[in-house]
PDB file of N, CA and C in Angstrom:
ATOM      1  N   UNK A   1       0.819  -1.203   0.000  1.00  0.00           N
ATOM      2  CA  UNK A   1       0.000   0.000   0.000  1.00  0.00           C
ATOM      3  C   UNK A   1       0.865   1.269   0.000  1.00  0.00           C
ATOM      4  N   UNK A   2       2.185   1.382   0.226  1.00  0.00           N
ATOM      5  CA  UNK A   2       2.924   2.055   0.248  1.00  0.00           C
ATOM      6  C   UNK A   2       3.084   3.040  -1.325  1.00  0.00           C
ATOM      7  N   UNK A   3       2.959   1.694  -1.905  1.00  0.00           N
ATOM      8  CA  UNK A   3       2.895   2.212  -3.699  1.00  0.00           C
ATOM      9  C   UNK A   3       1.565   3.324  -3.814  1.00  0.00           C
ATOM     10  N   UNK A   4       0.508   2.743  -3.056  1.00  0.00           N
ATOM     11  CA  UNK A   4      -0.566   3.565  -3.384  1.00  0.00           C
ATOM     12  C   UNK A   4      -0.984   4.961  -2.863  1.00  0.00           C
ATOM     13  N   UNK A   5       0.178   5.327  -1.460  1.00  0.00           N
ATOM     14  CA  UNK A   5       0.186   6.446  -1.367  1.00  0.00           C
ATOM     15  C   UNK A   5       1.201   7.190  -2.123  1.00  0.00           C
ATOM     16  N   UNK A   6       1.899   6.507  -2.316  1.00  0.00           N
ATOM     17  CA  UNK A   6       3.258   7.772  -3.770  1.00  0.00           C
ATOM     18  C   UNK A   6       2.156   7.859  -4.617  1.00  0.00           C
ATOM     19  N   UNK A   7       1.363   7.192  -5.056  1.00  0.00           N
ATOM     20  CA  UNK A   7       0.562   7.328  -6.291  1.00  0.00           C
ATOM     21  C   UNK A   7      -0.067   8.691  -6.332  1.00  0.00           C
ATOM     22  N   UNK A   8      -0.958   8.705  -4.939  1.00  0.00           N
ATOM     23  CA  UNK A   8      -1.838   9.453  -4.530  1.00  0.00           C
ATOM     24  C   UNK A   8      -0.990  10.842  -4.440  1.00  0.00           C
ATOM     25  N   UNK A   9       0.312  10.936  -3.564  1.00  0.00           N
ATOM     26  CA  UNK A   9       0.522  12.115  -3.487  1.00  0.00           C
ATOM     27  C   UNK A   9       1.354  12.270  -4.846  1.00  0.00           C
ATOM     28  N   UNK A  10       1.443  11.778  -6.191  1.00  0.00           N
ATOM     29  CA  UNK A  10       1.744  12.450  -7.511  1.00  0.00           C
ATOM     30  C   UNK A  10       0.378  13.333  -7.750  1.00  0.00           C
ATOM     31  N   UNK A  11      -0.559  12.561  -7.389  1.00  0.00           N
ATOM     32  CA  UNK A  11      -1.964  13.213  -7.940  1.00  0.00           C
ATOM     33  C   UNK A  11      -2.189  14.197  -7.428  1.00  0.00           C
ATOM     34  N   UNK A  12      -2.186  14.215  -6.022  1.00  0.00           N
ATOM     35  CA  UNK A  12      -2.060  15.856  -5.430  1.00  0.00           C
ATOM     36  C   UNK A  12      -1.217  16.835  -5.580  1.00  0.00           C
ATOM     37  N   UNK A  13       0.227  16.657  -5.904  1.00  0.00           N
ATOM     38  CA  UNK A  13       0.784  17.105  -6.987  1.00  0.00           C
ATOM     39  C   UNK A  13       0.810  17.956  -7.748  1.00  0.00           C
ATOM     40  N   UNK A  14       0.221  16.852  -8.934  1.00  0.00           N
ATOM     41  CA  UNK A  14      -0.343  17.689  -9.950  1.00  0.00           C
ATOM     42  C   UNK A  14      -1.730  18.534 -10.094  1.00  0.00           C
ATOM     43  N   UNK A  15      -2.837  18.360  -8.884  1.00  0.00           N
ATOM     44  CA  UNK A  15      -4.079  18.951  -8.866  1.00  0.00           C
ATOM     45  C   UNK A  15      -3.124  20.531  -8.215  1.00  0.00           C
ATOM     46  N   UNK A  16      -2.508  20.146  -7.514  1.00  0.00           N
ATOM     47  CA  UNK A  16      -2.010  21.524  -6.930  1.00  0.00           C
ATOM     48  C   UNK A  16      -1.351  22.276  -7.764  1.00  0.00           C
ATOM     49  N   UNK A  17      -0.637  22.153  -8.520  1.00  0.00           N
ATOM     50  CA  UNK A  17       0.652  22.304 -10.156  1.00  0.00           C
ATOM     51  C   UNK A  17      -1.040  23.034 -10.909  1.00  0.00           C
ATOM     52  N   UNK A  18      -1.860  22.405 -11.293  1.00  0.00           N
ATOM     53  CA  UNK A  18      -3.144  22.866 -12.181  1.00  0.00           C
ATOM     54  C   UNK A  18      -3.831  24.161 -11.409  1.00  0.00           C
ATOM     55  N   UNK A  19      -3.599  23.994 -10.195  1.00  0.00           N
ATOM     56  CA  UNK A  19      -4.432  25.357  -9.365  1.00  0.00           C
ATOM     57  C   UNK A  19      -3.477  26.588  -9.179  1.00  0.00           C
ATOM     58  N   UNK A  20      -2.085  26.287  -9.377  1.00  0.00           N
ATOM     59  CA  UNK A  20      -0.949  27.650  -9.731  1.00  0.00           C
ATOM     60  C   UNK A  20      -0.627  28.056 -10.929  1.00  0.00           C
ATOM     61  N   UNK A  21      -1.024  27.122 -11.854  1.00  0.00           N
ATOM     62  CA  UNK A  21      -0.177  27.155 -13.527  1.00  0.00           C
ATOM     63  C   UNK A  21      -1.696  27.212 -14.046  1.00  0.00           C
ATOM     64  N   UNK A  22      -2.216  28.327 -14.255  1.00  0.00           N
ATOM     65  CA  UNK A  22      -2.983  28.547 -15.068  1.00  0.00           C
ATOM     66  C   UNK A  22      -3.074  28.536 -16.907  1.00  0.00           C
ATOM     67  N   UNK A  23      -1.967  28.548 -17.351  1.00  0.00           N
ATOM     68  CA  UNK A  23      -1.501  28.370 -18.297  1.00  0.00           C
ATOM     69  C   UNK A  23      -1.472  26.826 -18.862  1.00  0.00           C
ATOM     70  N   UNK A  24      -1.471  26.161 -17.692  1.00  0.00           N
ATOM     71  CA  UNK A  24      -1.463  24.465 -18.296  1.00  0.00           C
ATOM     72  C   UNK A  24      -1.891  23.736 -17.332  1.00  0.00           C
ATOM     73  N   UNK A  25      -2.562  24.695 -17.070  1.00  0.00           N
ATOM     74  CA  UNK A  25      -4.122  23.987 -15.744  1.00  0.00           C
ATOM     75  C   UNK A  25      -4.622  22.983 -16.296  1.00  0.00           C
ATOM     76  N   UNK A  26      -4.902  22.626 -17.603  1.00  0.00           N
ATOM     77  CA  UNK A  26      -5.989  21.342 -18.730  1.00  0.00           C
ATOM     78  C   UNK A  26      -4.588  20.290 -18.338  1.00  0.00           C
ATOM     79  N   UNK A  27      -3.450  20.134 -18.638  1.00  0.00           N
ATOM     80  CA  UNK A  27      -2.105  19.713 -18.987  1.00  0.00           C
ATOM     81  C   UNK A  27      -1.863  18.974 -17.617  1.00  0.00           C
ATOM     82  N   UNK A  28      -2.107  19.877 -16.549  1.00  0.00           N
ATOM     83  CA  UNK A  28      -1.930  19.393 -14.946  1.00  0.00           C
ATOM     84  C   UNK A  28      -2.881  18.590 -14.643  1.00  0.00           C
ATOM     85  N   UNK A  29      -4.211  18.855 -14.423  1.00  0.00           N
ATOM     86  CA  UNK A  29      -5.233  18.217 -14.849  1.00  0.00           C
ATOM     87  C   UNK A  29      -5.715  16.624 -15.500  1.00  0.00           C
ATOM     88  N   UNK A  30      -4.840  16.593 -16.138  1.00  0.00           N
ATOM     89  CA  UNK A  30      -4.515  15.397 -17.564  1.00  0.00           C
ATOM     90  C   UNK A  30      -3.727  14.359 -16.587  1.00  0.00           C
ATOM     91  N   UNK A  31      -2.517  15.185 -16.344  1.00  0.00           N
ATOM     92  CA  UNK A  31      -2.128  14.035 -15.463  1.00  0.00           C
ATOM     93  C   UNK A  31      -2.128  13.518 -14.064  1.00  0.00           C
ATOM     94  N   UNK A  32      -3.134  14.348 -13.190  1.00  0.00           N
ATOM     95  CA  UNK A  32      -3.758  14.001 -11.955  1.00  0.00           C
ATOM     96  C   UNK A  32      -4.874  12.828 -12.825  1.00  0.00           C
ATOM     97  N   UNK A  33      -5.025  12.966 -14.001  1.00  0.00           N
ATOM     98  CA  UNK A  33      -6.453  12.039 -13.851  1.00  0.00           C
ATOM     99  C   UNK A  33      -5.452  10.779 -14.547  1.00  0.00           C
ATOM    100  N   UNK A  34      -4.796  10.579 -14.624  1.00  0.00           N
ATOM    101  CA  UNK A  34      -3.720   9.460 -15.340  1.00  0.00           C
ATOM    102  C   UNK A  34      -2.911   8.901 -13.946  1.00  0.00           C
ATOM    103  N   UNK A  35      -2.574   9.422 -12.529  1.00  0.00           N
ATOM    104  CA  UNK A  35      -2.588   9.268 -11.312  1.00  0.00           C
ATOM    105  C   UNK A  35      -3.692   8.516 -10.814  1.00  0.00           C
ATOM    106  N   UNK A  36      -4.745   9.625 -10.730  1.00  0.00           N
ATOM    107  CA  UNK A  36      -5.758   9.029 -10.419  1.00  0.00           C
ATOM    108  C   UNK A  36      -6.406   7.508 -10.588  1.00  0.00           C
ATOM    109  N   UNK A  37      -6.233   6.973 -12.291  1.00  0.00           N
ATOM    110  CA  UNK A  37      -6.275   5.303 -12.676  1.00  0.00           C
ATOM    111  C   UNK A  37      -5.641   5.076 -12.759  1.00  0.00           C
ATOM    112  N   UNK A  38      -3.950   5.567 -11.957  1.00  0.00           N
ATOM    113  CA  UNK A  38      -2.852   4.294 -11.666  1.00  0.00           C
ATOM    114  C   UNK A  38      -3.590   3.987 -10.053  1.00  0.00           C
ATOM    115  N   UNK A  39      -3.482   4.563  -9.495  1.00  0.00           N
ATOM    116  CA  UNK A  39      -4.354   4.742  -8.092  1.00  0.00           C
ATOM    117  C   UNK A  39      -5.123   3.719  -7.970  1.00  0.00           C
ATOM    118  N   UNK A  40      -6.520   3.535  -8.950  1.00  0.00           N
ATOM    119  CA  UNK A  40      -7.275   2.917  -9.107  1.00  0.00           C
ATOM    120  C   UNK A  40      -6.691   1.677  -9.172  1.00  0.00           C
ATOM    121  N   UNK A  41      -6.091   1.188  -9.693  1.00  0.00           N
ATOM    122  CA  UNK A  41      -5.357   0.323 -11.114  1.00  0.00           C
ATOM    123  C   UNK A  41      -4.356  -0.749  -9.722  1.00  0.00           C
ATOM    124  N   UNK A  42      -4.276  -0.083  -8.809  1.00  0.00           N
ATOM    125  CA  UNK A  42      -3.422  -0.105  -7.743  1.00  0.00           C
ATOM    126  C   UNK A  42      -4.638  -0.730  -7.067  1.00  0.00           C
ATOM    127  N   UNK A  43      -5.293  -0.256  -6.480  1.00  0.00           N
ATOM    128  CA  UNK A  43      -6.245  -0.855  -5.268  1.00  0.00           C
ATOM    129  C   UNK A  43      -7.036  -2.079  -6.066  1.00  0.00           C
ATOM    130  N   UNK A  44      -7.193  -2.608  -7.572  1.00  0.00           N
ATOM    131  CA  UNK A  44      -7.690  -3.577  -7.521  1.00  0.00           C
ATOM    132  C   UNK A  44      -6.915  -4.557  -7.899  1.00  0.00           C
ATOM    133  N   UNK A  45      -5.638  -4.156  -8.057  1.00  0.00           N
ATOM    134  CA  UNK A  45      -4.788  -5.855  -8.230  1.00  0.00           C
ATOM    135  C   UNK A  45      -4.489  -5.831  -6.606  1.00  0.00           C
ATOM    136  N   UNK A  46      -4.337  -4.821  -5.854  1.00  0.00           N
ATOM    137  CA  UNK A  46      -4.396  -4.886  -4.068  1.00  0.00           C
ATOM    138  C   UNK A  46      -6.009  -6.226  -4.099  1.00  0.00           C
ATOM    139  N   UNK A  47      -6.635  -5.910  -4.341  1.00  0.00           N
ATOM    140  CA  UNK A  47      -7.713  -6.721  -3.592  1.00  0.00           C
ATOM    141  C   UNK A  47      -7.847  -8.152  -4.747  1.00  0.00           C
ATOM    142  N   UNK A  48      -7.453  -8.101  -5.970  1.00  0.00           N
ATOM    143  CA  UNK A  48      -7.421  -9.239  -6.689  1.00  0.00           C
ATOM    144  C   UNK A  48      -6.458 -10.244  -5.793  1.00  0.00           C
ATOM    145  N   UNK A  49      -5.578  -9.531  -5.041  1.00  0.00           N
ATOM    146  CA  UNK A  49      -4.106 -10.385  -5.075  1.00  0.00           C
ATOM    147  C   UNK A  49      -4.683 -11.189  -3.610  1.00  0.00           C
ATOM    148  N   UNK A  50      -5.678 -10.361  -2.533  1.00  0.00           N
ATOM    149  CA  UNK A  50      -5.876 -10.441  -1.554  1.00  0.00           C
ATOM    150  C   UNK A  50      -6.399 -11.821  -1.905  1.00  0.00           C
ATOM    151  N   UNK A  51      -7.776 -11.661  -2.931  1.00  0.00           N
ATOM    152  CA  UNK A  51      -8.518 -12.496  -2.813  1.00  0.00           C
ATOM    153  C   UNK A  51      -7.844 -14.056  -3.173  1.00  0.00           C
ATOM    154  N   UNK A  52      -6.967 -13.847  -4.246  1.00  0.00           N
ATOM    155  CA  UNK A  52      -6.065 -14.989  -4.460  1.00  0.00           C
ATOM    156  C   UNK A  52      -5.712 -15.259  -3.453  1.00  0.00           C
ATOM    157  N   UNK A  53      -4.694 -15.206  -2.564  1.00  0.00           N
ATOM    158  CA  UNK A  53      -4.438 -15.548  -1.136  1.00  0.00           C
ATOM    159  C   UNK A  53      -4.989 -16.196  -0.140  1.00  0.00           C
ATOM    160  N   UNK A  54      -6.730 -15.651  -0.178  1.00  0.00           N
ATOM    161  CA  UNK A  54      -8.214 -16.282   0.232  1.00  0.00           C
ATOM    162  C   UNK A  54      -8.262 -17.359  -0.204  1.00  0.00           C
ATOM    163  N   UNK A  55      -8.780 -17.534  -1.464  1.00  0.00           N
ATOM    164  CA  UNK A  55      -8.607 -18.807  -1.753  1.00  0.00           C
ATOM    165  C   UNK A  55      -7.989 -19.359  -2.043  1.00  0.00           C
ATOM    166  N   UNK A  56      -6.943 -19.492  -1.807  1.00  0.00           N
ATOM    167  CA  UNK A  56      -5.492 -20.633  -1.965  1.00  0.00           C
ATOM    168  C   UNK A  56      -5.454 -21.271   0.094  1.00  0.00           C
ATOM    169  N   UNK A  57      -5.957 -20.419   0.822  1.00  0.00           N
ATOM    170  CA  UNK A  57      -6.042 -20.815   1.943  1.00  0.00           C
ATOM    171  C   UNK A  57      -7.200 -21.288   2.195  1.00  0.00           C
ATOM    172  N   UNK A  58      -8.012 -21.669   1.375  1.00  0.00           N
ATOM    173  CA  UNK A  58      -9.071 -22.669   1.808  1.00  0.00           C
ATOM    174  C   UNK A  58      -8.811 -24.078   1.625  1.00  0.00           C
TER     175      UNK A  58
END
């Protein structure tokens, strides 16, 4: 889970980078939301991997 907070704080990051750089606010933006579904992308092989684990211990 460690991975998934670096993830998170790239995304805040860049939402913060989009709220000073008005100029490439769309650009900052772009890649908080490309953060955002690594993020995602992150918490469900986290719970795929869990569940594998589950059932291998039954």
């Amino acid at each position: 889970m460690k991975r998934l907070v670096e993830i998170r704080n790239q995304e805040f990051f860049c939402r913060e980078r989009a709220l000073r750089d008005s100029e490439r606010k769309n650009f900052w933006l772009a890649k908080a939301a490309e953060w955002e579904q690594c993020a995602l992308d992150e918490i469900a092989f986290h719970f795929r991997e869990c569940n594998l684990d589950m059932a291998a211990a039954r």
